[in-house]
C-alpha atoms as a PDB file:
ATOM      1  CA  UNK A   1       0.000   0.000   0.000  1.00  0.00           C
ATOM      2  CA  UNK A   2       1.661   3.447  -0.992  1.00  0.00           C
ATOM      3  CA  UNK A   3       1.154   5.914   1.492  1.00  0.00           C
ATOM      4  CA  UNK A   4       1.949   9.838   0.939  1.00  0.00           C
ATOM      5  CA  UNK A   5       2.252  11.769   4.139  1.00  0.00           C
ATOM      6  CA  UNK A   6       2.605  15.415   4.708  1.00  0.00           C
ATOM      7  CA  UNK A   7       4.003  15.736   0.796  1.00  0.00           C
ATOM      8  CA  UNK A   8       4.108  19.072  -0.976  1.00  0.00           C
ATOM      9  CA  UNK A   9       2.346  17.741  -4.390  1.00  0.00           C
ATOM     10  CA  UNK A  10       0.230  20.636  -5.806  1.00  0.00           C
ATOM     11  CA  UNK A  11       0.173  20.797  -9.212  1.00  0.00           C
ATOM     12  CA  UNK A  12       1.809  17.514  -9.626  1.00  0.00           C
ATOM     13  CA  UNK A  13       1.214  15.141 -13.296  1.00  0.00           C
ATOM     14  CA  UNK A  14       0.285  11.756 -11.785  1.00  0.00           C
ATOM     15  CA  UNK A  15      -2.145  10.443 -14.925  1.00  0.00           C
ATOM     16  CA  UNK A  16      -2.203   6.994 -16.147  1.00  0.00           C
ATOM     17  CA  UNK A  17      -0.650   6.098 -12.147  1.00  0.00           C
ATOM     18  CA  UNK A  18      -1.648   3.243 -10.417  1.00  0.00           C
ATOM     19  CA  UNK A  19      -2.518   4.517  -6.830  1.00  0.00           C
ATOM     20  CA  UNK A  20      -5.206   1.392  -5.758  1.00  0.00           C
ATOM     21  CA  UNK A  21      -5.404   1.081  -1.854  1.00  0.00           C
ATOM     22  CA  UNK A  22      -3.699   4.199  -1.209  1.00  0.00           C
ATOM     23  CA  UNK A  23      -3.799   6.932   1.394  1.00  0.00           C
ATOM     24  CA  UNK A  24      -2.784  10.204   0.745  1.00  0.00           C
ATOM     25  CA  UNK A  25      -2.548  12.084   4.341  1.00  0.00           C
ATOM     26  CA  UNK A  26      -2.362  15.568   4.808  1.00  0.00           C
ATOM     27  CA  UNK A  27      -1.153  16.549   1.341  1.00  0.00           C
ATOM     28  CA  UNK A  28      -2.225  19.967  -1.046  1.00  0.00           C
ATOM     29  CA  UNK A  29      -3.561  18.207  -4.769  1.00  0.00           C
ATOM     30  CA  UNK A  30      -4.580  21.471  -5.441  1.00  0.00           C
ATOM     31  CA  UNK A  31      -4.296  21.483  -9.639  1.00  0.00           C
ATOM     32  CA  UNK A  32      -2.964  18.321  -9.762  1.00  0.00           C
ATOM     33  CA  UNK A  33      -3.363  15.358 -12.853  1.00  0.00           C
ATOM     34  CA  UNK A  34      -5.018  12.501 -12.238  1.00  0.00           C
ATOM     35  CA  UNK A  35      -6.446  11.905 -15.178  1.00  0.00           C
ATOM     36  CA  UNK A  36      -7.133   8.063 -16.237  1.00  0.00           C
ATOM     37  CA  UNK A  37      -5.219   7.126 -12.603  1.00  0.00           C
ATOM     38  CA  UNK A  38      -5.972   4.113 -10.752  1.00  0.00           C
ATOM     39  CA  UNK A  39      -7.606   5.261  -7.422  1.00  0.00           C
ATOM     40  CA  UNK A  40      -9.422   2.562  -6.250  1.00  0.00           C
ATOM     41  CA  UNK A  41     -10.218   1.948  -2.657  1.00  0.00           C
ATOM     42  CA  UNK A  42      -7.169   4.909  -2.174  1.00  0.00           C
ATOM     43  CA  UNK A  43      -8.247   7.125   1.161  1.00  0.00           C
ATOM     44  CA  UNK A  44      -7.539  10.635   0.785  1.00  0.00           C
ATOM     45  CA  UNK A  45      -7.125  12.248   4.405  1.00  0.00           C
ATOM     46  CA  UNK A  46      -7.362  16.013   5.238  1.00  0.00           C
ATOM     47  CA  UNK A  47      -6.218  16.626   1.283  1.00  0.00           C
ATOM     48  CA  UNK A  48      -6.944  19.523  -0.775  1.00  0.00           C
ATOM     49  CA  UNK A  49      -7.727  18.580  -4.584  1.00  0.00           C
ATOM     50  CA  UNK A  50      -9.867  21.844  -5.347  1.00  0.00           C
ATOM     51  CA  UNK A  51      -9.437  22.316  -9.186  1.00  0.00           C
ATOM     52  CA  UNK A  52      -8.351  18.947  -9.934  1.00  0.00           C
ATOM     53  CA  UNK A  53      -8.105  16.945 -12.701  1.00  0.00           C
ATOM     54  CA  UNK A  54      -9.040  13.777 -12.299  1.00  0.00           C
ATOM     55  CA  UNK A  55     -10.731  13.193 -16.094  1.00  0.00           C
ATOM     56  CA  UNK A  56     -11.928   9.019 -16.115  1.00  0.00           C
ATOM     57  CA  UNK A  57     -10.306   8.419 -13.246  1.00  0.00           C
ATOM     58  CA  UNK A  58     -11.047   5.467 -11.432  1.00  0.00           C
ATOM     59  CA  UNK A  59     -12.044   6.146  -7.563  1.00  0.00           C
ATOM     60  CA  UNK A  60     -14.521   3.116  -6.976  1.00  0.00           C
ATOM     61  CA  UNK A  61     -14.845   2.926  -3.425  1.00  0.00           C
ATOM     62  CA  UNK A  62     -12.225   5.726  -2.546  1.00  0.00           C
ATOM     63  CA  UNK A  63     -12.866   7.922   0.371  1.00  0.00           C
ATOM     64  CA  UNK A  64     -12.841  11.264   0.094  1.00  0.00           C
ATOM     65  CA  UNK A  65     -14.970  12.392   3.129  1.00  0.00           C
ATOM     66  CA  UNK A  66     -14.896  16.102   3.945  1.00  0.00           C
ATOM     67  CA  UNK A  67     -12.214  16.846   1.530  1.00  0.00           C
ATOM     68  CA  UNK A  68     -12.347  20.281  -0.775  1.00  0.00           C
ATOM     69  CA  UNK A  69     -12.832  19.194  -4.843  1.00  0.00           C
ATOM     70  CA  UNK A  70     -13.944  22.781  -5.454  1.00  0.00           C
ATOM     71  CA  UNK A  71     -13.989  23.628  -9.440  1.00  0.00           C
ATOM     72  CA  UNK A  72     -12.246  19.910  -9.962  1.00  0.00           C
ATOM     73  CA  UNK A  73     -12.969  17.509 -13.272  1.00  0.00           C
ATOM     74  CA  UNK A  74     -14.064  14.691 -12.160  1.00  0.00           C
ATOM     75  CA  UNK A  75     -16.286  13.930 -15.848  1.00  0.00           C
ATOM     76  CA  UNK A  76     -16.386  10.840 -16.727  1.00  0.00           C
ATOM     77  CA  UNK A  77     -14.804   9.693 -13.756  1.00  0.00           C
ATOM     78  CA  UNK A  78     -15.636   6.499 -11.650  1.00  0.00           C
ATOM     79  CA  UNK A  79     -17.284   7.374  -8.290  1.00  0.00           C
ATOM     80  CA  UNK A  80     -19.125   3.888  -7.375  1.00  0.00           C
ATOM     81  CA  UNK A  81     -19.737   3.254  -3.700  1.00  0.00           C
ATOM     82  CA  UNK A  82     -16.974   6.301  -3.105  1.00  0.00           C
ATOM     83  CA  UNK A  83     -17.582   7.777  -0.013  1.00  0.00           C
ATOM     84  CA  UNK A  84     -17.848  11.663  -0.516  1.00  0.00           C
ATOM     85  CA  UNK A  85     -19.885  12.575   2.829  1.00  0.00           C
ATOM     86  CA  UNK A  86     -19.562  16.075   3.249  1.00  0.00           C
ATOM     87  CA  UNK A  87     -16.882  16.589   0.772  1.00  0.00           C
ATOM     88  CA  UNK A  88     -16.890  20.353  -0.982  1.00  0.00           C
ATOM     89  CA  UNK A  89     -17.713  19.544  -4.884  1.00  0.00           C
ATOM     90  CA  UNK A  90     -18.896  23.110  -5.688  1.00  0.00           C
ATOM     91  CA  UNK A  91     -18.277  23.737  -8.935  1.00  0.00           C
ATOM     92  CA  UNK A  92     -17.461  20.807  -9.825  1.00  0.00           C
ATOM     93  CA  UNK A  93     -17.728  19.455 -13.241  1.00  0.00           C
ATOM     94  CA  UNK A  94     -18.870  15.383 -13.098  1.00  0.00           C
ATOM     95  CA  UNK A  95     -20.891  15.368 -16.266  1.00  0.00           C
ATOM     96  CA  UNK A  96     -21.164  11.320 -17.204  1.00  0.00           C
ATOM     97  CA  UNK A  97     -19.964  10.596 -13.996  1.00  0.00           C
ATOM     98  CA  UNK A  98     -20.840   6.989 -12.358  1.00  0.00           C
ATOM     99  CA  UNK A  99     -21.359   7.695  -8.901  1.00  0.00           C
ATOM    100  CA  UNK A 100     -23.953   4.605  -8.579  1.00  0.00           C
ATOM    101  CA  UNK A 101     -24.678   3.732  -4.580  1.00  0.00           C
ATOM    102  CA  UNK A 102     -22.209   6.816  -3.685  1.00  0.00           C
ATOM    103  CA  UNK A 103     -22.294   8.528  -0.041  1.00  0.00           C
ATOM    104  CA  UNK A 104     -22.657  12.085  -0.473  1.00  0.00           C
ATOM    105  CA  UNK A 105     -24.694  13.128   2.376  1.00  0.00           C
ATOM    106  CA  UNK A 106     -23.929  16.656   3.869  1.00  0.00           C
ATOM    107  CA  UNK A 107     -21.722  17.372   0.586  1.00  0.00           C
ATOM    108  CA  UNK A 108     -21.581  20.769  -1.309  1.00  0.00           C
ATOM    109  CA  UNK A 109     -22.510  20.524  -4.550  1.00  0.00           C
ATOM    110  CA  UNK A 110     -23.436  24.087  -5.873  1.00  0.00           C
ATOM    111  CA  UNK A 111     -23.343  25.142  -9.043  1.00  0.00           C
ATOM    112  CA  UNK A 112     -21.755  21.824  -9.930  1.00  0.00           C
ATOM    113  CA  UNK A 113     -22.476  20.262 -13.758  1.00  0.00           C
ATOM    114  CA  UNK A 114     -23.456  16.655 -13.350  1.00  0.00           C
ATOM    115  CA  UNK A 115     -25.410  15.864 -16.650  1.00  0.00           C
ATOM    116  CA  UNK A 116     -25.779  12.844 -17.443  1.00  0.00           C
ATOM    117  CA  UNK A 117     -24.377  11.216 -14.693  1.00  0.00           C
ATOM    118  CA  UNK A 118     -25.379   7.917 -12.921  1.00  0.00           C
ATOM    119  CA  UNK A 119     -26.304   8.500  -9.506  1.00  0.00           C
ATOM    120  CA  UNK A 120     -28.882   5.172  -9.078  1.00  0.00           C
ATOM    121  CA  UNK A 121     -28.972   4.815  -5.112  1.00  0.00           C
ATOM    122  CA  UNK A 122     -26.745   7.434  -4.151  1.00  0.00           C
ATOM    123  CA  UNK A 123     -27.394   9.023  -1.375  1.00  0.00           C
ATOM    124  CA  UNK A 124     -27.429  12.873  -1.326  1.00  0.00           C
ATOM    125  CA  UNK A 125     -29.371  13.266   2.183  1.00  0.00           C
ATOM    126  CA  UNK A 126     -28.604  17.007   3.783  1.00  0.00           C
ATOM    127  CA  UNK A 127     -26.805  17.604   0.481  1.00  0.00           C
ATOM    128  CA  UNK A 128     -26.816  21.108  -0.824  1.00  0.00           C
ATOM    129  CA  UNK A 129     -27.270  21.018  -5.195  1.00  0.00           C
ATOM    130  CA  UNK A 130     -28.360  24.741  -5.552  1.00  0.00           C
ATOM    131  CA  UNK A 131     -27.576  26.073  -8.953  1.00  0.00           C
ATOM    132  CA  UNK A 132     -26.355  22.671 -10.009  1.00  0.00           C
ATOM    133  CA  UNK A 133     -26.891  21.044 -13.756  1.00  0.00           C
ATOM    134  CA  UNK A 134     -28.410  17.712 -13.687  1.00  0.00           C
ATOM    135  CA  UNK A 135     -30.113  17.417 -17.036  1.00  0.00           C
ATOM    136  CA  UNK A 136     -30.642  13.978 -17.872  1.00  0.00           C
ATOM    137  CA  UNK A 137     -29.163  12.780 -14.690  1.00  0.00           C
ATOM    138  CA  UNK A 138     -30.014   9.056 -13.448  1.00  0.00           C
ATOM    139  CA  UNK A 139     -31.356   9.677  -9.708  1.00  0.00           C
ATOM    140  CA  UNK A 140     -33.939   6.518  -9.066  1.00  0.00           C
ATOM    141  CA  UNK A 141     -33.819   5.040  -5.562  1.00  0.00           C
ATOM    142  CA  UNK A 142     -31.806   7.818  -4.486  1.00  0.00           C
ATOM    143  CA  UNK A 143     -31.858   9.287  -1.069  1.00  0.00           C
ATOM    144  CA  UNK A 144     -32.690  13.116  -1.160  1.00  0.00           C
ATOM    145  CA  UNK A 145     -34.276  13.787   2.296  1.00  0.00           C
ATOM    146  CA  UNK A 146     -33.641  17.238   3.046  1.00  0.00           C
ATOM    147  CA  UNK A 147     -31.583  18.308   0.244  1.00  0.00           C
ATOM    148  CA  UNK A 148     -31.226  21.786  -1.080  1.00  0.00           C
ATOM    149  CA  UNK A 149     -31.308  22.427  -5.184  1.00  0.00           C
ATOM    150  CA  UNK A 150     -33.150  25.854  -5.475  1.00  0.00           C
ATOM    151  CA  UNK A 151     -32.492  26.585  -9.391  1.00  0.00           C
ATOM    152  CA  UNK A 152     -31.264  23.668  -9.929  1.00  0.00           C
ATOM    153  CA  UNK A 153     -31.707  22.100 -13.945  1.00  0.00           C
ATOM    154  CA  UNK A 154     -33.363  19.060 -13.307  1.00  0.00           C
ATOM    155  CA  UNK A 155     -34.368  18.331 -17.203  1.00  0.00           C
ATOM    156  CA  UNK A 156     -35.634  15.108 -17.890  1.00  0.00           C
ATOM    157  CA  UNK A 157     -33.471  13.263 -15.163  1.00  0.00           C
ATOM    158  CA  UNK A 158     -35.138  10.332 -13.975  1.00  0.00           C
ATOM    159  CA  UNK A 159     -36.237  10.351 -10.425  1.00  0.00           C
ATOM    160  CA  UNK A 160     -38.237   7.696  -9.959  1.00  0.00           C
ATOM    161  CA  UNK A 161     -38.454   6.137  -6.473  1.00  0.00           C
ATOM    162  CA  UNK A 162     -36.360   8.541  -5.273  1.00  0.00           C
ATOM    163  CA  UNK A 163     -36.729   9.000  -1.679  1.00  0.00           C
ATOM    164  CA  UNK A 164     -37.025  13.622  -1.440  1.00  0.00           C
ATOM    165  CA  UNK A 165     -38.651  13.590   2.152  1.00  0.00           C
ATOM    166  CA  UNK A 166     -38.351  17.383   2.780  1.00  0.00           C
ATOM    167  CA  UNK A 167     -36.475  18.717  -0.071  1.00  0.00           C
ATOM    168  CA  UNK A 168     -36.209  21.999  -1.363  1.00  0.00           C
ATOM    169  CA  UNK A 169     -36.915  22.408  -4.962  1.00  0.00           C
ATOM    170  CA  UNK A 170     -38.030  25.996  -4.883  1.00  0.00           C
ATOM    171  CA  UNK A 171     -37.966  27.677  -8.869  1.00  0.00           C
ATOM    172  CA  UNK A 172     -36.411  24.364 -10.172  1.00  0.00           C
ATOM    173  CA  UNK A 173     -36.327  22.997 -13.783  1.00  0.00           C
ATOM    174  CA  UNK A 174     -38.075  19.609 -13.640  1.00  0.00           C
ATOM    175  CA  UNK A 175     -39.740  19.643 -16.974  1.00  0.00           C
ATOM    176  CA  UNK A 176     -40.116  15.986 -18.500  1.00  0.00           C
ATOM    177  CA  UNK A 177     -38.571  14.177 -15.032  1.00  0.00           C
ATOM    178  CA  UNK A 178     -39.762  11.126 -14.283  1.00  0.00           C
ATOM    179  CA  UNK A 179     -40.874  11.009 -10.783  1.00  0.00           C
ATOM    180  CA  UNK A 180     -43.293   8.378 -10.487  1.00  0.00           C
ATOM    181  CA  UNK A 181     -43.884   6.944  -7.187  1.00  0.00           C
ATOM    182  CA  UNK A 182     -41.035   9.306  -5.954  1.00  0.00           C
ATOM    183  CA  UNK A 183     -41.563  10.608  -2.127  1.00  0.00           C
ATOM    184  CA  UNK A 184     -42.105  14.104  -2.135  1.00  0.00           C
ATOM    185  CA  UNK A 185     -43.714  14.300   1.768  1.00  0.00           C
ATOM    186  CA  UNK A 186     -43.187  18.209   2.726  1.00  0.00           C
ATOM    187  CA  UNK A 187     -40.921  19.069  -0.186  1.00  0.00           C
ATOM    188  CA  UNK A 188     -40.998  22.522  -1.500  1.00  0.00           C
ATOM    189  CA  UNK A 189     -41.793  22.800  -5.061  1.00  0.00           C
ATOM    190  CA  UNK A 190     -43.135  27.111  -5.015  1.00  0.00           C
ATOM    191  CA  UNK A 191     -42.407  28.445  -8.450  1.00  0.00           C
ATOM    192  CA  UNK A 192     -40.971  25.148  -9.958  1.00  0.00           C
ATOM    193  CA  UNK A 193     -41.831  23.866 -13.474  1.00  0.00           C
ATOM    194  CA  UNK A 194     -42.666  20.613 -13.595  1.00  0.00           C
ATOM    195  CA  UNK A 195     -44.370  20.939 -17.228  1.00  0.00           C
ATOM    196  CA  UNK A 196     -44.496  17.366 -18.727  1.00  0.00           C
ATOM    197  CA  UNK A 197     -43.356  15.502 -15.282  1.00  0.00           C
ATOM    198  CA  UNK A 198     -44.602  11.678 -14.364  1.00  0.00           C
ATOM    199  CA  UNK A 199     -45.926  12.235 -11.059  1.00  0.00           C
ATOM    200  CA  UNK A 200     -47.865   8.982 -11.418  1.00  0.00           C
ATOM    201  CA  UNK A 201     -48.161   7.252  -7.729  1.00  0.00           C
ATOM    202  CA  UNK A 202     -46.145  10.077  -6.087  1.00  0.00           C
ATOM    203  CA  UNK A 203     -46.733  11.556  -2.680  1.00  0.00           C
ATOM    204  CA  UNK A 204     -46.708  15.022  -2.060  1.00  0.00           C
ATOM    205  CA  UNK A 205     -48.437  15.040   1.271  1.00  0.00           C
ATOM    206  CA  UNK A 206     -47.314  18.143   2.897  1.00  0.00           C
ATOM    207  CA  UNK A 207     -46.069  19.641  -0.226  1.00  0.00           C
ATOM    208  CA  UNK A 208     -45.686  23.412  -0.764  1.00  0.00           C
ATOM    209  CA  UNK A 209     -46.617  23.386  -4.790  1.00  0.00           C
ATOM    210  CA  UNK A 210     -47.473  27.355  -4.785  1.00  0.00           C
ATOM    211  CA  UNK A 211     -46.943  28.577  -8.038  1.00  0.00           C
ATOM    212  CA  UNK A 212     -45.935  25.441  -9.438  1.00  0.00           C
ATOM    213  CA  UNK A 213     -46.353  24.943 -13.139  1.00  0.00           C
ATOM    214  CA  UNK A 214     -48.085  21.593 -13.588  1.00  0.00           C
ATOM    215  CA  UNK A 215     -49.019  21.771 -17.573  1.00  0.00           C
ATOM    216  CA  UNK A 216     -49.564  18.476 -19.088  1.00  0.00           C
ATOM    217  CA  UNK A 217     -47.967  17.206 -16.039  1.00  0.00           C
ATOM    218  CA  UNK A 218     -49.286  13.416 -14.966  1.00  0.00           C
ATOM    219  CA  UNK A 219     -50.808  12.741 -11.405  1.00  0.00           C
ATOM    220  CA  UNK A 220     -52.262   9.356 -11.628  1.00  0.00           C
ATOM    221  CA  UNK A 221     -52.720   8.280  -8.448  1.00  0.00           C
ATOM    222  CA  UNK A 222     -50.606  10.747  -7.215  1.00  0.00           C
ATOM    223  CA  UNK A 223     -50.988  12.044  -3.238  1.00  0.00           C
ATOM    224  CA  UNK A 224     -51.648  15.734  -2.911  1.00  0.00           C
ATOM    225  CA  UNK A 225     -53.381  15.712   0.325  1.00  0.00           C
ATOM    226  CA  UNK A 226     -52.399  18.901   2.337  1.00  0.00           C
ATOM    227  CA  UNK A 227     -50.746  19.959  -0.342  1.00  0.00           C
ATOM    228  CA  UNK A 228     -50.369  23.773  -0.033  1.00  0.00           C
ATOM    229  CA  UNK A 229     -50.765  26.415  -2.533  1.00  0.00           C
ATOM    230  CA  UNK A 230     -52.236  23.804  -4.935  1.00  0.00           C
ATOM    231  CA  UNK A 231     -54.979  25.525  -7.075  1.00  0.00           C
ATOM    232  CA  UNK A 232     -57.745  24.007  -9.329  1.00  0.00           C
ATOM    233  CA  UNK A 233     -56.287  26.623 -12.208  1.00  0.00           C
ATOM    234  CA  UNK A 234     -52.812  24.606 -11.817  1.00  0.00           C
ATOM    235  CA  UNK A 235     -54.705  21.300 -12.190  1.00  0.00           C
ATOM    236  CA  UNK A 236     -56.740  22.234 -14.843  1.00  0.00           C
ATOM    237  CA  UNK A 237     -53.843  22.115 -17.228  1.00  0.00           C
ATOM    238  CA  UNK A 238     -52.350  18.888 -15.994  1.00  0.00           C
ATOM    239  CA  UNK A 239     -52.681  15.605 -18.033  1.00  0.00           C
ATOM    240  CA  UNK A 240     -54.264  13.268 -16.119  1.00  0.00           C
ATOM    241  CA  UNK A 241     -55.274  13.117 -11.884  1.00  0.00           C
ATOM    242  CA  UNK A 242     -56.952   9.578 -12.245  1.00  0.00           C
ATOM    243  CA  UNK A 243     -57.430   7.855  -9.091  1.00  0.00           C
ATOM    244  CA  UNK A 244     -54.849  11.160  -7.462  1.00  0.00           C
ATOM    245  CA  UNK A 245     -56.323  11.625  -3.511  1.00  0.00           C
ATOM    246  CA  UNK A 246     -57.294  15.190  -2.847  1.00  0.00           C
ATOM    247  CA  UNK A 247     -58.894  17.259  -0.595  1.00  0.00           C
ATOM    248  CA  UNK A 248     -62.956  17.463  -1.311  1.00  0.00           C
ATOM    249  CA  UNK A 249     -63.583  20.658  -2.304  1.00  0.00           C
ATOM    250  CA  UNK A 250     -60.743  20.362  -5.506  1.00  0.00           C
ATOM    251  CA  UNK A 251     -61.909  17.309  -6.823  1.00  0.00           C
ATOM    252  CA  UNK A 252     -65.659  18.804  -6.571  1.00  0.00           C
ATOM    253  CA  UNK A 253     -64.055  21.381  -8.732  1.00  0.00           C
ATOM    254  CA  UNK A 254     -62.403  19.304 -11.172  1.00  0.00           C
ATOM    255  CA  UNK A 255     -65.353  16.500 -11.261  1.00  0.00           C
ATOM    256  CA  UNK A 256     -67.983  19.593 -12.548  1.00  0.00           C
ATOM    257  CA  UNK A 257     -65.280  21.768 -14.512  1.00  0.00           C
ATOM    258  CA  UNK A 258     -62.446  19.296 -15.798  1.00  0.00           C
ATOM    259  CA  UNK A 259     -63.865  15.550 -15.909  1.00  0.00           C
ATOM    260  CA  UNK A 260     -61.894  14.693 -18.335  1.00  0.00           C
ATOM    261  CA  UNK A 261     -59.115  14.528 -16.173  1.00  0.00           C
ATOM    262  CA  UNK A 262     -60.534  11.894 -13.798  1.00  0.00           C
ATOM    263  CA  UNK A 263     -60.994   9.283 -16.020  1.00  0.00           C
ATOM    264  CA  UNK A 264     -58.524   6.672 -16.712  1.00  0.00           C
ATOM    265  CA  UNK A 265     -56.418   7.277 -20.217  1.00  0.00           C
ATOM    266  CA  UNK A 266     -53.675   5.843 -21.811  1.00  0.00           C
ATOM    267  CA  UNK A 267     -50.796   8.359 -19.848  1.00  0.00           C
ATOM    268  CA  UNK A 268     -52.442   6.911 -16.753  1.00  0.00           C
ATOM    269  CA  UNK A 269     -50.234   3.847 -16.523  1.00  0.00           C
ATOM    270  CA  UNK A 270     -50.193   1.112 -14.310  1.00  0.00           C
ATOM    271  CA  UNK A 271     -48.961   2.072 -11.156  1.00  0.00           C
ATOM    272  CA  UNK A 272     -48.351  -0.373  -8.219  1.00  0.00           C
ATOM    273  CA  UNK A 273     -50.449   0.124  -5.122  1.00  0.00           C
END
């Protein structure tokens, strides 16, 4: 096992290097290369690697808890299982990342550009994504209790099953996600577009949907009980609310004004009890 302690390496070219099962202790990364490097299951302790470049490197099951990968390239790079809790990432560029079943929980991620990563069963709990680019961006079974990603670019990722317990998503792009049976329970959604989103079987018990724009959006069995803010204008111009639980006096609404919307279509789907 190759162990750097205390080194002065900022800056340094170590691409194409085989580092698996290291531990780098104590030592300033900041700009250095890592690009294609072997890095699996290396531990990097109380290290700085803000701004760097670590292009398809290979960190499967690294740790790299708490440590500062401000404005770094990580694209392309493999992140499965790493452990990333409350590492700094803003900034950060891991378009077509794989960071499948990684532990980010508490980490910084503003303003970072993740498109078209793989994040299936990460978990991002406490995690702070404001600002950050996730178009297209694989997120089902993830854990995002109690995240932050105000303005964030959700475009068409896939959320489905995704566990958002409490998360802000205040003036976010989700238009065309896929959030179907995706736990939304006292998430904040004011002023988010959500035009086009599968909301079939989700819950949004709790949820603050104020200004939300829900056009062509589909609720099939969706939960919207105490849902605040929620307006029959708003569901008027969704796609479908078949079987979706409500409280009385909106589904009166709908039932005499929008009917249509009640009855089962072919964008209803069959969604699992």
């Amino acid at each position: 096992m190759l162990t750097w302690i205390r080194k002065e390496s900022k800056g340094s070219d170590l691409w194409r290097k085989n580092f698996k099962d290291g531990v780098f202790q104590n030592i300033d990364l900041d700009g250095a290369n890592f690009i294609c490097s072997n890095l699996e299951n290396t531990i990097f302790n109380q290290s700085n690697l803000i701004n760097g470049d670590l292009w398809r490197a290979n960190l499967k099951n690294a740790t790299l808890a708490g440590i500062s990968l401000q404005r770094a390239d990580l694209s392309e790079s493999n992140l499965m299982n790493a452990n990333l809790t409350g590492a700094d990432l803003s900034g950060a560029c891991l378009e077509k990342a794989d960071l499948r079943y990684a532990n980010l929980e508490g980490a910084i991620l503003d303003g970072a550009k993740l498109a078209n990563a793989d994040m299936t069963g990460a978990n991002l709990r406490c995690a702070s994504l404001n600002g950050a680019d996730l178009q297209q961006v694989e997120l089902s079974g993830s854990n995002l209790e109690y995240a932050q990603m105000v303005n964030a670019d959700l475009w068409r990722s896939n959320l489905e099953k995704a566990d958002m317990e409490g998360i802000n998503l205040s003036e976010t792009d989700l238009m065309g996600a896929d959030l179907m049976l995706a736990i939304l329970w006292k998430a904040n959604l004011k002023d988010s577009d959500l035009t086009g989103a599968d909301l079939n079987g989700a819950t949004l018990q709790d949820a603050d949907l104020d200004g939300c724009l829900l056009i062509g959006t589909r609720l099939n069995k969706a939960d919207l009980r105490k849902a605040h803010g929620i307006c029959y204008s708003q569901l008027a111009e969704t796609e479908t609310l078949y079987q979706a639980k409500m409280n009385q006096n909106l589904k009166g609404m709908i039932a005499k004004m929008s009917p249509h919307l009640l009855k089962k279509s072919s964008l209803a789907g069959d969604i699992m009890a």
